[in-house]
C-alpha atoms as a PDB file:
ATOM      1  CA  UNK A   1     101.942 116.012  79.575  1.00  0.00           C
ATOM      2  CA  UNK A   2     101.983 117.108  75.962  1.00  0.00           C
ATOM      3  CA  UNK A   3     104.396 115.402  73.284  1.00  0.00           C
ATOM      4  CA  UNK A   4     106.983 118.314  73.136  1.00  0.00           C
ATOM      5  CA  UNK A   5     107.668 118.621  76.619  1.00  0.00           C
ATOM      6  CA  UNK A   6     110.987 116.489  78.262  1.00  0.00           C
ATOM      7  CA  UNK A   7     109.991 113.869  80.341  1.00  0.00           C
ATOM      8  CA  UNK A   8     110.157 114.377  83.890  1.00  0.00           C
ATOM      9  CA  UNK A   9     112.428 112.691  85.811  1.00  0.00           C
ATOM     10  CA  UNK A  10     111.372 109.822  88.134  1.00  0.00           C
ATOM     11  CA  UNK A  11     112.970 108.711  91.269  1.00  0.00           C
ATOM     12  CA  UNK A  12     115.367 106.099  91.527  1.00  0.00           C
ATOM     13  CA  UNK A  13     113.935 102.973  94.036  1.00  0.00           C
ATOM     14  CA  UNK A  14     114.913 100.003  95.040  1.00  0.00           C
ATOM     15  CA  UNK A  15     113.481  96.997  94.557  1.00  0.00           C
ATOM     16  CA  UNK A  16     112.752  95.846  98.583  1.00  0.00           C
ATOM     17  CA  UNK A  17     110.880  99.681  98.726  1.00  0.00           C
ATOM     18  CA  UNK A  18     108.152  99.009  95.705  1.00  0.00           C
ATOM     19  CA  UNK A  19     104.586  98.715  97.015  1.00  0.00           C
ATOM     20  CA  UNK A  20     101.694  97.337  94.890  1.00  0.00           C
ATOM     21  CA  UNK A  21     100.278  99.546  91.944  1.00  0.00           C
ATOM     22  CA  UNK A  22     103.473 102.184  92.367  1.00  0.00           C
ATOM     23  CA  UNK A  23     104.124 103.717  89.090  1.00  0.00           C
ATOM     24  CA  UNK A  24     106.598 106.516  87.910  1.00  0.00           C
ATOM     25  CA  UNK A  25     110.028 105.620  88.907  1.00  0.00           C
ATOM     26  CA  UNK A  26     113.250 104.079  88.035  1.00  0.00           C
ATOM     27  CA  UNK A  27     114.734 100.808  88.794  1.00  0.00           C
ATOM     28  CA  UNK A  28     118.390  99.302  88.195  1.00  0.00           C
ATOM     29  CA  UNK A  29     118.549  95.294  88.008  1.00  0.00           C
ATOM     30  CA  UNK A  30     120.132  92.350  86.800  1.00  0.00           C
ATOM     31  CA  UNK A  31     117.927  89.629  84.756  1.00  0.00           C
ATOM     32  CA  UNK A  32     118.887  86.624  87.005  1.00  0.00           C
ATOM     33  CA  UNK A  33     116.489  84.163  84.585  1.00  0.00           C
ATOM     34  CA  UNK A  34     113.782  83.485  82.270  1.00  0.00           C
ATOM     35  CA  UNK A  35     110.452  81.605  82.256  1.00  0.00           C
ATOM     36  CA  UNK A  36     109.718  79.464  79.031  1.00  0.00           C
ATOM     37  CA  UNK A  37     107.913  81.987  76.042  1.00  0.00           C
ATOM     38  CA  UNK A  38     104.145  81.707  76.153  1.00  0.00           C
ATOM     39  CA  UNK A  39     101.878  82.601  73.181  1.00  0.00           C
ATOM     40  CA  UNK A  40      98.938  85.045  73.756  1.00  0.00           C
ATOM     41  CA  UNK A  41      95.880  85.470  71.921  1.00  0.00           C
ATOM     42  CA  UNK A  42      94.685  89.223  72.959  1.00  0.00           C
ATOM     43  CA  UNK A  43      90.696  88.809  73.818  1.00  0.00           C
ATOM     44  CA  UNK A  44      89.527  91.544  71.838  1.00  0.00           C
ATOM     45  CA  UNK A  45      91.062  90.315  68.205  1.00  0.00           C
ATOM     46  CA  UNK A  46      91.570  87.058  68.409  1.00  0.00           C
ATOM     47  CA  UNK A  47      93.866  86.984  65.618  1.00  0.00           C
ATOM     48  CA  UNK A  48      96.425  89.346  67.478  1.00  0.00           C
ATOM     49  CA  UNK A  49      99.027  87.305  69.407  1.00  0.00           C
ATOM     50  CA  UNK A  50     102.033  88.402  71.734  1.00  0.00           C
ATOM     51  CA  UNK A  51     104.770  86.630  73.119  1.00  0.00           C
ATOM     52  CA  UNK A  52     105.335  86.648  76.778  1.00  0.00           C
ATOM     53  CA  UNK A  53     107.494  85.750  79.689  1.00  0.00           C
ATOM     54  CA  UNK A  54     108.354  85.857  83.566  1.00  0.00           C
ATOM     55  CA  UNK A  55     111.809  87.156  83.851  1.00  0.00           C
ATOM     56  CA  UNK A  56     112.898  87.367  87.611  1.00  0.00           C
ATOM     57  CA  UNK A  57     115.145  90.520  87.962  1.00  0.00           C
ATOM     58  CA  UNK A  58     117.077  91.403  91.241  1.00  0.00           C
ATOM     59  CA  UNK A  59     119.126  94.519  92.344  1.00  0.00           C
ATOM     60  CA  UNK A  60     121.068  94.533  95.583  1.00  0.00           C
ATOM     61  CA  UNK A  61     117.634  94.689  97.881  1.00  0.00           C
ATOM     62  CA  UNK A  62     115.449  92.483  96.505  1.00  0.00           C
ATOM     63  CA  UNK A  63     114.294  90.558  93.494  1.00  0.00           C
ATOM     64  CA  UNK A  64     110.892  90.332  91.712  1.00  0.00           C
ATOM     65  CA  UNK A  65     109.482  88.868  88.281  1.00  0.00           C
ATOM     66  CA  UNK A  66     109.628  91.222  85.308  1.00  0.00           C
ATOM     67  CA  UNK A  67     106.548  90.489  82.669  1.00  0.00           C
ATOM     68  CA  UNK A  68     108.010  90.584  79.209  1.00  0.00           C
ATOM     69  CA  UNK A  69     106.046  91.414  75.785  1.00  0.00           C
ATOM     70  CA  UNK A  70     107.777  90.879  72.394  1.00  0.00           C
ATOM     71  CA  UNK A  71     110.739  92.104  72.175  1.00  0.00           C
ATOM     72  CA  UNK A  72     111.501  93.056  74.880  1.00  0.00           C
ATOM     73  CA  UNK A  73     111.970  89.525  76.158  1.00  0.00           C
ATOM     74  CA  UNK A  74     115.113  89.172  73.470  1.00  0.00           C
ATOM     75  CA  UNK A  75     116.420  92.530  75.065  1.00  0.00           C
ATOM     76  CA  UNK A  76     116.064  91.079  78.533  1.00  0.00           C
ATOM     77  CA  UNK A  77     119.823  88.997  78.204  1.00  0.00           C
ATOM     78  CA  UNK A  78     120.296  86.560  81.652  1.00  0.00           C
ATOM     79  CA  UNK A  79     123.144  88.085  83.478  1.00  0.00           C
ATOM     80  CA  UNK A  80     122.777  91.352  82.231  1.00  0.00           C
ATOM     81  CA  UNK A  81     121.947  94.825  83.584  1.00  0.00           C
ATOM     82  CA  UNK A  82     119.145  97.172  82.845  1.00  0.00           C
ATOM     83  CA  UNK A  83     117.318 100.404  84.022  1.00  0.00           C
ATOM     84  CA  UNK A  84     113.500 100.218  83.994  1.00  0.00           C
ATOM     85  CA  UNK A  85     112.244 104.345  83.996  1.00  0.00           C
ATOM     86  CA  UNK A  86     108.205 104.875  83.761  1.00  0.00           C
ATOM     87  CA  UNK A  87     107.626 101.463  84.912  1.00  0.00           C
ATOM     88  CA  UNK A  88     104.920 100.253  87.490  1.00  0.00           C
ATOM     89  CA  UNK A  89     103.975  97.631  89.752  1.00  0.00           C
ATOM     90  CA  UNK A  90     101.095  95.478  89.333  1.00  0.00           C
ATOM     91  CA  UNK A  91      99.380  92.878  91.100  1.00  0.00           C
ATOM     92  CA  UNK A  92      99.263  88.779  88.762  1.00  0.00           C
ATOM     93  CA  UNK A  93      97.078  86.112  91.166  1.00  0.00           C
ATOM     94  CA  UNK A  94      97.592  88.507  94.121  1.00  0.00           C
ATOM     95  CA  UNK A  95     101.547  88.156  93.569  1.00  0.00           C
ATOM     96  CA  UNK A  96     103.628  91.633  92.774  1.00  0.00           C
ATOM     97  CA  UNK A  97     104.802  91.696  89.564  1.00  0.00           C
ATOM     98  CA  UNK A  98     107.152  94.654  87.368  1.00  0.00           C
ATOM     99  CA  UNK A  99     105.850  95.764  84.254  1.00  0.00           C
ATOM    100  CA  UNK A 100     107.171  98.071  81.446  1.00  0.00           C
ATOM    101  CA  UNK A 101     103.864  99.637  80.412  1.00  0.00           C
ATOM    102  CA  UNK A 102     102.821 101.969  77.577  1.00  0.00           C
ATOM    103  CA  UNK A 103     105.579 104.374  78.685  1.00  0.00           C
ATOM    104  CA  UNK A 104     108.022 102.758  80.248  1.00  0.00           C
ATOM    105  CA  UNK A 105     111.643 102.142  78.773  1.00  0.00           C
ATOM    106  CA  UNK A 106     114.148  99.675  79.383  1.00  0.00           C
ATOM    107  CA  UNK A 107     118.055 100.486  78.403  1.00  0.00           C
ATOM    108  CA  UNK A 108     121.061  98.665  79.085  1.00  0.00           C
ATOM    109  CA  UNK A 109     122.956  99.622  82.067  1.00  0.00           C
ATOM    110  CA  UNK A 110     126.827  99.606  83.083  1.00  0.00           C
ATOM    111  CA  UNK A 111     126.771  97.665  86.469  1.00  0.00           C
ATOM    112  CA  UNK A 112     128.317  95.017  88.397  1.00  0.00           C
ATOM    113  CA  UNK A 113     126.125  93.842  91.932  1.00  0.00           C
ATOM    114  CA  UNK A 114     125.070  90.730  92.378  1.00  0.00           C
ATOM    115  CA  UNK A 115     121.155  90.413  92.638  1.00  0.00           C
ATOM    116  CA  UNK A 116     119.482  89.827  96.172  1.00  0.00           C
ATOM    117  CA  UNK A 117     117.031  86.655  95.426  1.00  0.00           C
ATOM    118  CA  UNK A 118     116.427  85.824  99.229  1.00  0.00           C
ATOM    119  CA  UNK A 119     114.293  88.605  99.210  1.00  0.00           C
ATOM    120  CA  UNK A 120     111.658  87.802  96.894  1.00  0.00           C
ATOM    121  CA  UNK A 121     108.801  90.546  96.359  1.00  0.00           C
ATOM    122  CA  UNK A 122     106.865  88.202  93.700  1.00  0.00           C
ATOM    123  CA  UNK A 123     106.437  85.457  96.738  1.00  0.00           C
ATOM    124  CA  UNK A 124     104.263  88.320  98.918  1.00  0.00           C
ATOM    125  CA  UNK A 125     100.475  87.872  98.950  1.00  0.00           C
ATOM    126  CA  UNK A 126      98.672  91.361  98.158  1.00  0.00           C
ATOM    127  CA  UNK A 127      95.198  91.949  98.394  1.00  0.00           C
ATOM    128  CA  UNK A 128      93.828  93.431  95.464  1.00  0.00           C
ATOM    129  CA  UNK A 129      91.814  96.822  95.044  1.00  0.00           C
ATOM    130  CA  UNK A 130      88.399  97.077  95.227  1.00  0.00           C
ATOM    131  CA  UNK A 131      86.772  97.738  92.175  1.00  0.00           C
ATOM    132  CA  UNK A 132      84.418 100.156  92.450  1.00  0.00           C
ATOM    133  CA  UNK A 133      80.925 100.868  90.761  1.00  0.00           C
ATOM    134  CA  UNK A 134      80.154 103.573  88.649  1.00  0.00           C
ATOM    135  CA  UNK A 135      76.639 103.514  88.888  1.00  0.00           C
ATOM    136  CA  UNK A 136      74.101 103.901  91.611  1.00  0.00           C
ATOM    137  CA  UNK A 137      71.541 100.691  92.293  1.00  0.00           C
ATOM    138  CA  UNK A 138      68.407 101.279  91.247  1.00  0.00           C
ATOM    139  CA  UNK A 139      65.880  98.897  93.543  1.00  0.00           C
ATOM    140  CA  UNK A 140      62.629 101.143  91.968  1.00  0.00           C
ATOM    141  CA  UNK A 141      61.507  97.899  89.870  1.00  0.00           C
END
């Protein structure tokens, strides 16, 4: 997708329907609470640090932890609704986990649910993918 064209629009899903590694779609929730703020030192320049946080989000279906970055984790008010479009799934110590990514956006929402925590997608255990090798053995030597 080039820079001038509108974004497409992604489908709205719920949270009890995401599957591990999904990407490209919209999600309504309510922040139901926040882990503690942990400082991060990114590998490659060590001098480069984030803030980060856990922030379990629920909609009616299900609920499942949010990982925050900066500022979104000041955005991210307990009790309050958002809309996560462009977001994906990933997989944290085999455990499910929503993410806003590169080019996903979080806005505040006009709702009133209550979130579903008895379903909790974060507690599933997911088997990770395979990575797989770009290059072909070479047993000649």
């Amino acid at each position: 997708m080039s820079y001038d064209q509108e974004p497409q629009e992604v489908p709205l899903v719920q949270l009890a329907d995401v599957k591990p590694f999904q990407n490209r779609f919209k999600t309504i929730f309510k922040v139901i609470g926040k882990s503690e703020e942990k400082e991060v030192t990114n590998k490659n320049n060590p001098e480069e640090t984030h803030r980060m946080s856990d922030i379990t989000v629920a909609d009616e279906s299900a609920s499942i932890i949010l990982t925050a970055w900066d500022d979104d984790i000041n955005l991210l008010e307990e009790g309050s609704y958002f809309s996560l479009a462009n977001g994906y799934v990933n997989l944290f110590k085999s455990s499910m986990r929503l993410a806003r990514g590169k080019f996903g956006i979080i806005e505040a929402e006009e709702a009133d649910f209550e979130g579903n925590t008895e379903n909790n997608r974060s507690e599933e255990v997911h088997e990770a993918r395979r990575r797989r090798r770009n290059y072909q053995r070479d047993d000649r030597y």
